[in-house]
Protein backbone atom coordinates (compact mmCIF):
# COMPACT_ATOMS: atom_id res chain seq x y z
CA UNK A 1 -50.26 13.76 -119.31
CA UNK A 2 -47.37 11.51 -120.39
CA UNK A 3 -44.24 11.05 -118.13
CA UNK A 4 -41.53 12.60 -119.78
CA UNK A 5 -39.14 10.75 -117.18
CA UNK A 6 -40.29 7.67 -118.70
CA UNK A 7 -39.31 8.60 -122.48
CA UNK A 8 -35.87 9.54 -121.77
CA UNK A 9 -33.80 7.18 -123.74
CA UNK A 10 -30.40 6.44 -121.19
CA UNK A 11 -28.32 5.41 -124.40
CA UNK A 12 -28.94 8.44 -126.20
CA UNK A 13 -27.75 10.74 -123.02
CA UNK A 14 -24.98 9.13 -121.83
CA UNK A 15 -23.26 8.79 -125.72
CA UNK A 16 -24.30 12.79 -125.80
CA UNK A 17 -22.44 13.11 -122.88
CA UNK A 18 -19.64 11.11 -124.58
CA UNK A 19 -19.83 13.17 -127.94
CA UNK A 20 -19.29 16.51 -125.91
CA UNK A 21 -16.46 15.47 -124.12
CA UNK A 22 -14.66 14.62 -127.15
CA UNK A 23 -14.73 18.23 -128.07
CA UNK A 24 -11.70 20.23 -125.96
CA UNK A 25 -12.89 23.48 -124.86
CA UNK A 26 -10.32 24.46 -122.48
CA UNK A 27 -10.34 27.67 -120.94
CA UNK A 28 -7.52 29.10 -120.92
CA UNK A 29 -7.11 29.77 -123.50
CA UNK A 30 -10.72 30.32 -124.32
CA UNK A 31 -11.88 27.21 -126.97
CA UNK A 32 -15.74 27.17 -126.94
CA UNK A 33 -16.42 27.63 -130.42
CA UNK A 34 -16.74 23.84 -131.22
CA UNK A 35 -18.71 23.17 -128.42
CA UNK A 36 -21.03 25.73 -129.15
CA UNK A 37 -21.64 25.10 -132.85
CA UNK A 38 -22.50 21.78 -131.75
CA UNK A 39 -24.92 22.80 -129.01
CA UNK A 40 -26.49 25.18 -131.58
CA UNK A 41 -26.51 22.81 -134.67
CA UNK A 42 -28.68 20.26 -132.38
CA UNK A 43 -31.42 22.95 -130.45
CA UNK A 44 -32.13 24.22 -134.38
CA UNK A 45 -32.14 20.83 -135.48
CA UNK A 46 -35.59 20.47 -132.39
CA UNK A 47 -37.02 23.59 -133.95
CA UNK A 48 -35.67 26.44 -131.34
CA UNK A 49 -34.83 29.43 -132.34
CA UNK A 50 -31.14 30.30 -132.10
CA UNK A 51 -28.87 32.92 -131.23
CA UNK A 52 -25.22 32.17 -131.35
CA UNK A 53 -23.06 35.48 -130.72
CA UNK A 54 -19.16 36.29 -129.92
CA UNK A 55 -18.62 37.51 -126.37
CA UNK A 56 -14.97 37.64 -127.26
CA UNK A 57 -13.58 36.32 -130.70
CA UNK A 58 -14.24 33.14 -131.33
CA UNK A 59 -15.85 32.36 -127.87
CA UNK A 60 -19.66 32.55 -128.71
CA UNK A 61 -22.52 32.04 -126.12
CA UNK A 62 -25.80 30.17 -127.62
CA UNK A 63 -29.20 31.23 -126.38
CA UNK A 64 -32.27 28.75 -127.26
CA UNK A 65 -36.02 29.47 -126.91
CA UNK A 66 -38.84 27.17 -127.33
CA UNK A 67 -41.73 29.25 -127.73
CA UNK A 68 -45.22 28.04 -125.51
CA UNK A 69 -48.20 28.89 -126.18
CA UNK A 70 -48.54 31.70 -123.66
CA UNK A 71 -45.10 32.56 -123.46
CA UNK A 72 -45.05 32.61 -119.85
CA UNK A 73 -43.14 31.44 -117.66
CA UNK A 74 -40.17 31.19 -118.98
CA UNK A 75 -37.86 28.60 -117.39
CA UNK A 76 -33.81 28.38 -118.25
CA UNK A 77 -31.85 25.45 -118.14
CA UNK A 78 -28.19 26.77 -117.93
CA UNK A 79 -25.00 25.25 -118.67
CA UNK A 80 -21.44 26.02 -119.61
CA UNK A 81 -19.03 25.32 -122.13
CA UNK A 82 -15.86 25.56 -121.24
CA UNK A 83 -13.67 23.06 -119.18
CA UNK A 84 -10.18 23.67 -117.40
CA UNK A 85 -7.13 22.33 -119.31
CA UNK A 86 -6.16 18.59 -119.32
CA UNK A 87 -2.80 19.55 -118.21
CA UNK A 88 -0.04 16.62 -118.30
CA UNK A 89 -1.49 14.37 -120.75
CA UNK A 90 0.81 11.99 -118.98
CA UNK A 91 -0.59 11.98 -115.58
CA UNK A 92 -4.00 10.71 -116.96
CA UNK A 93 -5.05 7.10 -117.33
CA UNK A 94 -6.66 7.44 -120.01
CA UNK A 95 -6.90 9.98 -123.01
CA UNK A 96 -9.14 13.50 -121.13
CA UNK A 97 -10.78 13.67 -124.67
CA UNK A 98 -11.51 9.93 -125.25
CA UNK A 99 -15.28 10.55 -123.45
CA UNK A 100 -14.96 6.88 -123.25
CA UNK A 101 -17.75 4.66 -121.82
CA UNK A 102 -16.42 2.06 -119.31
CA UNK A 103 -17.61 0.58 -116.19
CA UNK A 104 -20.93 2.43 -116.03
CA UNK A 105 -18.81 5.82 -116.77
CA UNK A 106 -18.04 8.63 -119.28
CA UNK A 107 -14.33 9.72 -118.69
CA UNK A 108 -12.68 12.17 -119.44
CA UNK A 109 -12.27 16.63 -119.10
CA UNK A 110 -15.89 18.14 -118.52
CA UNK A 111 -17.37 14.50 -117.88
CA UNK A 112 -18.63 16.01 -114.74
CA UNK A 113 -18.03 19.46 -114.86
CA UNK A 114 -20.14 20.42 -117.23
CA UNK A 115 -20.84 18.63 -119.82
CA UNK A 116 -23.10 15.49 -118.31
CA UNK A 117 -25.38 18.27 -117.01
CA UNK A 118 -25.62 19.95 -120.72
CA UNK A 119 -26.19 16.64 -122.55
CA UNK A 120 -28.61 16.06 -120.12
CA UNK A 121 -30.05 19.24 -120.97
CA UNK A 122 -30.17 18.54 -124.51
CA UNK A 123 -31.94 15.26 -124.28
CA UNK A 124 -34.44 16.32 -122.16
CA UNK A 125 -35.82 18.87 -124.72
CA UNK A 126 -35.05 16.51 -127.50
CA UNK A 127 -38.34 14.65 -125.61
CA UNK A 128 -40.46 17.20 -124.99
CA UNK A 129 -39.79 17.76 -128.52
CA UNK A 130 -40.25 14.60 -130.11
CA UNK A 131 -43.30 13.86 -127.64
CA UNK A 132 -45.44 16.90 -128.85
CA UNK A 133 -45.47 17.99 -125.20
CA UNK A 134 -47.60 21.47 -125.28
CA UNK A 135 -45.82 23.57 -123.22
CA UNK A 136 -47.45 26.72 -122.03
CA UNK A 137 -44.27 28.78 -121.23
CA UNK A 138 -41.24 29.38 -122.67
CA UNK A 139 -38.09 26.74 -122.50
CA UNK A 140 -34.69 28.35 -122.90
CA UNK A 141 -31.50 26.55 -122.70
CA UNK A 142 -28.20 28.86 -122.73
CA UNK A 143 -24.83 27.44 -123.46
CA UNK A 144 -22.17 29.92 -122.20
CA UNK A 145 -18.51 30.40 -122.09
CA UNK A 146 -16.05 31.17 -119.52
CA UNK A 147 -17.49 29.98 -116.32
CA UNK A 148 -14.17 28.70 -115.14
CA UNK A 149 -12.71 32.13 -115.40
CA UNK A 150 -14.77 35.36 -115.12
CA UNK A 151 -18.30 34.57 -116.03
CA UNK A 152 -18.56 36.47 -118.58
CA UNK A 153 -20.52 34.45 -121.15
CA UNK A 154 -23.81 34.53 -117.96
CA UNK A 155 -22.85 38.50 -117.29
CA UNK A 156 -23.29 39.33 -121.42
CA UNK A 157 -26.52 36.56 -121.14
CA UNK A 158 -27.80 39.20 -118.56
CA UNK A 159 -26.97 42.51 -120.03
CA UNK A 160 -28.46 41.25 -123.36
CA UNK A 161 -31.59 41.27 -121.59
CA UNK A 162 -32.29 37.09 -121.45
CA UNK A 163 -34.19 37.14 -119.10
CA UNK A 164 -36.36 33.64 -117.20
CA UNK A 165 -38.59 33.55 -114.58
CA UNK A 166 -36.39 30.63 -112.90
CA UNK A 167 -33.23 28.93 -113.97
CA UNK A 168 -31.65 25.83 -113.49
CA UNK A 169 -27.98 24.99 -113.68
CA UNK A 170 -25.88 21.81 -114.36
CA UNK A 171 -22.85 21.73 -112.50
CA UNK A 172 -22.13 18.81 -110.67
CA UNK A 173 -24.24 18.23 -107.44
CA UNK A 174 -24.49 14.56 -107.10
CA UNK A 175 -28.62 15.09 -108.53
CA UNK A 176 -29.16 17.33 -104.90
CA UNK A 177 -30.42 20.33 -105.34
CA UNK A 178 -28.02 23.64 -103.67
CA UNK A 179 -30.17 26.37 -103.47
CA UNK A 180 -26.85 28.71 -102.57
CA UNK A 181 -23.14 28.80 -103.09
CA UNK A 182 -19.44 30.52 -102.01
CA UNK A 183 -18.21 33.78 -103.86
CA UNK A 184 -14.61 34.40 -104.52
CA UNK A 185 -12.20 37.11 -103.78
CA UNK A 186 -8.82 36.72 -105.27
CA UNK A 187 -6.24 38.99 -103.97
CA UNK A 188 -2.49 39.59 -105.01
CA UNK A 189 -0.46 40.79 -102.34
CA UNK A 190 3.01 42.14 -102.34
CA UNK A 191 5.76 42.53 -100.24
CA UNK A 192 8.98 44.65 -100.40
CA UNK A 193 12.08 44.63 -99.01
CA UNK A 194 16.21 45.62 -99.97
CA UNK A 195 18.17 42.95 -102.04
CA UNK A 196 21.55 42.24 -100.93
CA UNK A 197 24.22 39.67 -100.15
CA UNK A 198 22.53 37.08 -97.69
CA UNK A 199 25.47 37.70 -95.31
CA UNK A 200 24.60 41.04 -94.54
CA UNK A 201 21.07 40.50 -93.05
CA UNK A 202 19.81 41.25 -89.88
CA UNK A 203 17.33 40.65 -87.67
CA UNK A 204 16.28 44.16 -87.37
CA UNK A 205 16.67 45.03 -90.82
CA UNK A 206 18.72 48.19 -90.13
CA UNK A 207 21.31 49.68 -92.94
CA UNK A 208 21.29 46.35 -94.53
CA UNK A 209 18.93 44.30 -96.55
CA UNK A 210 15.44 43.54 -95.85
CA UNK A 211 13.81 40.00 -96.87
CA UNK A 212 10.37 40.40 -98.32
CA UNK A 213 9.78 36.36 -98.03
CA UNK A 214 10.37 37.48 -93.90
CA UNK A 215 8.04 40.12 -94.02
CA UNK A 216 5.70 37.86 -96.26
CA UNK A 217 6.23 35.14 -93.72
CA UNK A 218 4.47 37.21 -91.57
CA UNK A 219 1.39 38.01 -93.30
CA UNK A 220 0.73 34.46 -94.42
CA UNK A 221 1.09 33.45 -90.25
CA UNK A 222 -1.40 36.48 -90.20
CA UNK A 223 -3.46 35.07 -92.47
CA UNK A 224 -3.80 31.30 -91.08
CA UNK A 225 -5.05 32.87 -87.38
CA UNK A 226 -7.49 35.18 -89.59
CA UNK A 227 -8.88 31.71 -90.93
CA UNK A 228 -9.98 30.82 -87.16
CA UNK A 229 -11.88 33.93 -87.24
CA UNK A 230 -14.02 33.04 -90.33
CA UNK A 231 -14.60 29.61 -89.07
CA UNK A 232 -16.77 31.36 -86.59
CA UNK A 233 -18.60 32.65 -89.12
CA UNK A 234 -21.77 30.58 -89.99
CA UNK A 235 -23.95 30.26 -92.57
CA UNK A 236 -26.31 27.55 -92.55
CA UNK A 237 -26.36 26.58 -95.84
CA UNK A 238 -22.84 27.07 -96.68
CA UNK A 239 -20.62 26.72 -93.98
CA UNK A 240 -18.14 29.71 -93.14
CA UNK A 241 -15.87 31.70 -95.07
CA UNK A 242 -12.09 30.88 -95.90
CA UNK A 243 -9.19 32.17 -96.82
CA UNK A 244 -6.18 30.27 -98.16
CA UNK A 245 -2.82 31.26 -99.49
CA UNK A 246 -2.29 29.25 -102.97
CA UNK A 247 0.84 30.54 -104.26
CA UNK A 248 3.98 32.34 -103.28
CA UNK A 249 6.81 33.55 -105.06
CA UNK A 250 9.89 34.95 -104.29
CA UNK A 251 13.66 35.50 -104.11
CA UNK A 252 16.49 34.67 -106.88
CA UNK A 253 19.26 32.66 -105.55
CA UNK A 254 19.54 31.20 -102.14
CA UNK A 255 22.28 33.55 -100.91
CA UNK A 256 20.76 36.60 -102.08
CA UNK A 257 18.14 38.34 -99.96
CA UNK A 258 14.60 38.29 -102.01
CA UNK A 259 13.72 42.74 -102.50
CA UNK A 260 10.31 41.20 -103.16
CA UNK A 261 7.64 38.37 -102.55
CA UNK A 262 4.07 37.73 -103.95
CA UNK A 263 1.32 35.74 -103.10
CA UNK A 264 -2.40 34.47 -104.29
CA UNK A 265 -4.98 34.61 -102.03
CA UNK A 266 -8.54 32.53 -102.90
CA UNK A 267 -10.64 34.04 -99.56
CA UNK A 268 -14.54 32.36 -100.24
CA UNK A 269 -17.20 34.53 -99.34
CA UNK A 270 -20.50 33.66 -97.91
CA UNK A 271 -24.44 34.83 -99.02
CA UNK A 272 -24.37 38.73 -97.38
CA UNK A 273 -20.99 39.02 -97.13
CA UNK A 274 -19.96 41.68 -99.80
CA UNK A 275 -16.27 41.04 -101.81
CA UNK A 276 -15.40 45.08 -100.48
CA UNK A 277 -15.55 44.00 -96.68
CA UNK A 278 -13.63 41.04 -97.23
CA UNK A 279 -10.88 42.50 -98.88
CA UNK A 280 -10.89 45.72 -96.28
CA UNK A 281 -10.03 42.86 -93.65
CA UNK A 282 -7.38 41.63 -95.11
CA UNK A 283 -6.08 45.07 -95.79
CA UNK A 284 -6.33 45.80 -91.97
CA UNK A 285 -4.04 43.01 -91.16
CA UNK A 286 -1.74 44.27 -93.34
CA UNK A 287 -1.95 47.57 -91.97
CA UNK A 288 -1.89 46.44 -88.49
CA UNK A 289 1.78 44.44 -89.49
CA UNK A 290 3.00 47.92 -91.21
CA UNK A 291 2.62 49.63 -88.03
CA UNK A 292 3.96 47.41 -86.00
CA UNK A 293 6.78 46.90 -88.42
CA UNK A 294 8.59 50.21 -89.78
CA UNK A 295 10.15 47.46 -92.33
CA UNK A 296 7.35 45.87 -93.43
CA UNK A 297 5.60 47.64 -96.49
CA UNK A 298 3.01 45.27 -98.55
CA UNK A 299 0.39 46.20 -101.42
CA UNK A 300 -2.75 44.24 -102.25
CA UNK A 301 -4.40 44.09 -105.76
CA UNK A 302 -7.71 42.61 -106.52
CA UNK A 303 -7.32 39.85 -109.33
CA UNK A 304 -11.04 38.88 -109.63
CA UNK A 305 -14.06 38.72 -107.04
CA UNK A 306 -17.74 36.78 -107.84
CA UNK A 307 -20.08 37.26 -105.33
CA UNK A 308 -22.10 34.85 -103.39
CA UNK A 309 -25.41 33.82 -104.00
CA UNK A 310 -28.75 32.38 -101.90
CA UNK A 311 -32.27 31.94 -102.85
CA UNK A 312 -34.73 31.09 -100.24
CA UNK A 313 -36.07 27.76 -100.26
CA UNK A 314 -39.70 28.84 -100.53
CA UNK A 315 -39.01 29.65 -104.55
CA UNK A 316 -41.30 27.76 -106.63
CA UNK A 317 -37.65 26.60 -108.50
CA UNK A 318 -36.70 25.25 -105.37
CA UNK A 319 -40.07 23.15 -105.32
CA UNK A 320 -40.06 22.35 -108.80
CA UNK A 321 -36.76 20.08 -108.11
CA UNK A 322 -37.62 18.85 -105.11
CA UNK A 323 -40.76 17.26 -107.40
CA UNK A 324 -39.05 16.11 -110.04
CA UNK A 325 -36.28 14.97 -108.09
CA UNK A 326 -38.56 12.55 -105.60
CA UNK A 327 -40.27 11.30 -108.96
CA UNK A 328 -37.49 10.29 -110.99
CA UNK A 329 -35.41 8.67 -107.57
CA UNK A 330 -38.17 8.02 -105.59
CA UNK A 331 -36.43 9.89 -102.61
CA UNK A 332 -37.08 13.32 -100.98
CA UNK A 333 -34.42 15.74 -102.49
CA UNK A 334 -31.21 17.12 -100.43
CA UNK A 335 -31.36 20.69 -100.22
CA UNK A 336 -28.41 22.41 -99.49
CA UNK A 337 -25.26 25.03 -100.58
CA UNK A 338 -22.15 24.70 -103.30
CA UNK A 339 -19.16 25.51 -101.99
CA UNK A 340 -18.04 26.26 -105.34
CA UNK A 341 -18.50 29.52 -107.09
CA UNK A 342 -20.58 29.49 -110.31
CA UNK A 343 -22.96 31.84 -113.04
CA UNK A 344 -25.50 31.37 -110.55
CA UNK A 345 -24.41 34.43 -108.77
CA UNK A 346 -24.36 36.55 -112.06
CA UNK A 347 -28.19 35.32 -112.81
CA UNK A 348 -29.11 35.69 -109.11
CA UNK A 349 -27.48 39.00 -108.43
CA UNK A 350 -27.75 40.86 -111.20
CA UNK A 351 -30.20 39.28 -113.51
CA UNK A 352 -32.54 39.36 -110.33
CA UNK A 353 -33.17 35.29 -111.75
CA UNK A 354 -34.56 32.93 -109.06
CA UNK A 355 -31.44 29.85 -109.67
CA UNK A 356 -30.49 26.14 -108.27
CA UNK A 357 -27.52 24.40 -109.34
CA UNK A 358 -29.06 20.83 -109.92
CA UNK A 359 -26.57 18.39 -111.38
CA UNK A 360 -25.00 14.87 -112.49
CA UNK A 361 -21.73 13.64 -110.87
CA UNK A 362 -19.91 15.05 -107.83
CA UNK A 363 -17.94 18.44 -107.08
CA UNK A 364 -15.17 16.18 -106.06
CA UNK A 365 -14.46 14.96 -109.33
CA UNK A 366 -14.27 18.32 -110.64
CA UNK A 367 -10.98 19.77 -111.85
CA UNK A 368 -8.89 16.97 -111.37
CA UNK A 369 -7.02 13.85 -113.55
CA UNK A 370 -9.51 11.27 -114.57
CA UNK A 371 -11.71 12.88 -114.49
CA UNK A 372 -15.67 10.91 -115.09
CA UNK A 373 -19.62 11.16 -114.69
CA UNK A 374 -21.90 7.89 -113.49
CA UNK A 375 -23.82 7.57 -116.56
CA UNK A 376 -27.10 6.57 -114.65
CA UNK A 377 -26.96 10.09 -112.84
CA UNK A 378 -26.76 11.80 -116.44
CA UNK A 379 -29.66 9.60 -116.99
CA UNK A 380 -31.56 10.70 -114.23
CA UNK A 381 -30.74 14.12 -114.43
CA UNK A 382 -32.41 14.31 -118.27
CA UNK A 383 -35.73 13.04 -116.48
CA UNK A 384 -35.37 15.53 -113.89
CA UNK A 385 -34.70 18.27 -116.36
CA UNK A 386 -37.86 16.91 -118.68
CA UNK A 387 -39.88 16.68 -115.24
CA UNK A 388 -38.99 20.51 -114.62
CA UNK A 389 -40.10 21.82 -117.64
CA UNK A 390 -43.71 19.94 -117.39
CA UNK A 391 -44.21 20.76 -113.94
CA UNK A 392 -43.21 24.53 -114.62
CA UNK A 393 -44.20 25.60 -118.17
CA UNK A 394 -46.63 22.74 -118.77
């Protein structure tokens, strides 16, 4: 059988790369319709069938199947296609949707996060295509919104019934293979006190005015020693669980005292811990400050929690990359955990989907101003992604 590694063409990926990034699909406020018309247009162009549906209006999901000859297995190759705004235009280098080439680059929003991995994707069944490769089982590639909010483009991929014996997904892993990653628990917490004139305060907080950014004070202090506690915590292909204070907000004017104070909480969860125990934690801190305090009186709201997700490394997905990978680099794969949350979870947990995250570019250069993707690991990720789908459906 042909090497499909050896038919990639590297042009034709990393100017796919380029053409995708040129497309703005920030989320918020939700802009994937472009992106996925595109996505669609070229899959039905390569003869798969195509479903393109709204999860919400006008932010579609696209599901494509190329039918083997037996039908099974059915491998998924998994991307999304939304990015996280640009932000200050100003504090960029360049223009975030030039998906300029330069110096062995693509630049710009999504470069690495995602949509290297998805051109890579593409290209990669553009050659099985083109080559007349007979594939046995089923290749589906699903293009999904809002990752970099709620997931909810993989959770309506699941409860549509999509289903794959394995799946692979493109975020950026610097091409090593993380057979696991963090879940997130995002917690509001309030606290409450009595506004009045910042001369009438006292320590005790008795018939006078109580500061909330005090009592707040508190909890965050609460919070850093509760950090120590999770460091302890190991998993092995992970690391331990965090918790981190992003945001706080409170008070009017500097000589008023602040009647209330909020802040964001991001605490990362590790494979078996469950979102419910994590956030009962937390609220026993804050119970164990209430009773210790008459004065201090605090609510906490969940905002959002993804669980984590691990697959053993005995899955035949696992050994499928760890193939193609040592074929196409000539080196014996890294196998490890993303400390980032992604759909993996949703497919893993309740799609009951065997999934790595297997990717071009790095995690660091995710989310942030100027941002890019090495072009030779989009390269080398479409011959890993062609390798796959021989090794496993062929």
């Amino acid at each position: 059988m042909k090497d499909p590694s050896e038919l990639i063409r590297g042009d034709e990926v990393i100017h796919l790369t380029s053409d995708l990034v040129k497309i703005p699909s920030e989320n918020p406020p939700g802009e994937e319709e472009e992106a996925a018309e595109f996505v669609a247009e070229y899959l039905k162009a390569l003869g798969f069938s195509i479903e393109i549906y709204e999860v919400l209006p006008k932010r579609p999901n696209v599901v494509a199947r190329l039918k083997g000859s037996e039908g099974r297995p059915v491998l998924m190759l998994n991307g999304h296609l939304d990015v996280v705004p640009a932000g200050e235009r100003t504090a960029w280098s360049f223009n975030p949707y030039s998906g300029a080439i330069k110096d062995g680059r693509v630049l710009g929003r999504g470069s690495a996060d995602m949509k290297g991995g998805l051109a890579a994707m593409l290209v990669a069944a553009k050659t099985l295509v083109e080559q007349d490769f007979r594939l046995k089982g089923d290749l589906v590639i699903s293009a999904v919104m809002d990752e970099e909010s709620m997931g909810s483009g993989a959770s309506s991929l699941v409860d549509r019934g999509v289903k794959a014996d394995m799946a692979v997904i493109g975020e950026p892993t610097n091409l090593e293979i993380q057979r696991a990653h963090k879940g997130t628990l995002w917690l509001e917490i309030t606290t409450r006190g009595v506004s009045g004139h910042s001369s009438r305060i006292t320590s005790s907080g008795k018939d006078g005015p109580v500061n909330a950014v005090f009592k707040m004070a508190k909890l965050v202090s609460t919070l850093e020693d509760h950090l120590k506690t999770l460091e302890a915590r190991r998993n092995n292909v992970v690391g331990n669980p965090t918790v981190n204070v992003g945001r706080i907000d409170g008070g009017l004017k500097v000589n008023m005292v602040p009647d209330i104070c909020r802040i964001e909480v991001d605490r990362r969860l590790v494979p078996g811990e469950s979102p419910e125990k994590a956030r009962a934690e937390i609220e026993s801190l804050v119970k164990t400050l209430s009773s210790s305090d008459p004065w201090f009186k605090a609510e906490v709201r969940v905002v959002s929690q993804r669980e984590a997700a691990e697959v053993a490394e005995s899955e035949r997905v696992v050994s499928a990359c760890k193939q193609a990978v040592k074929a196409v680099k000539g080196i014996d794969a890294k196998v490890g955990g993303f400390t980032a949350t992604s759909d993996m979870s949703i497919f893993v947990n309740k799609g009951r989907t065997p999934t790595v995250i297997l990717g071009p570019g790095r995690l660091e250069q995710a989310h942030v101003v100027d941002e890019y993707v090495d072009a030779s690991q989009v390269v080398d990720a479409a011959k890993i992604y062609a390798r796959i789908a021989v090794d496993v459906l062929g």
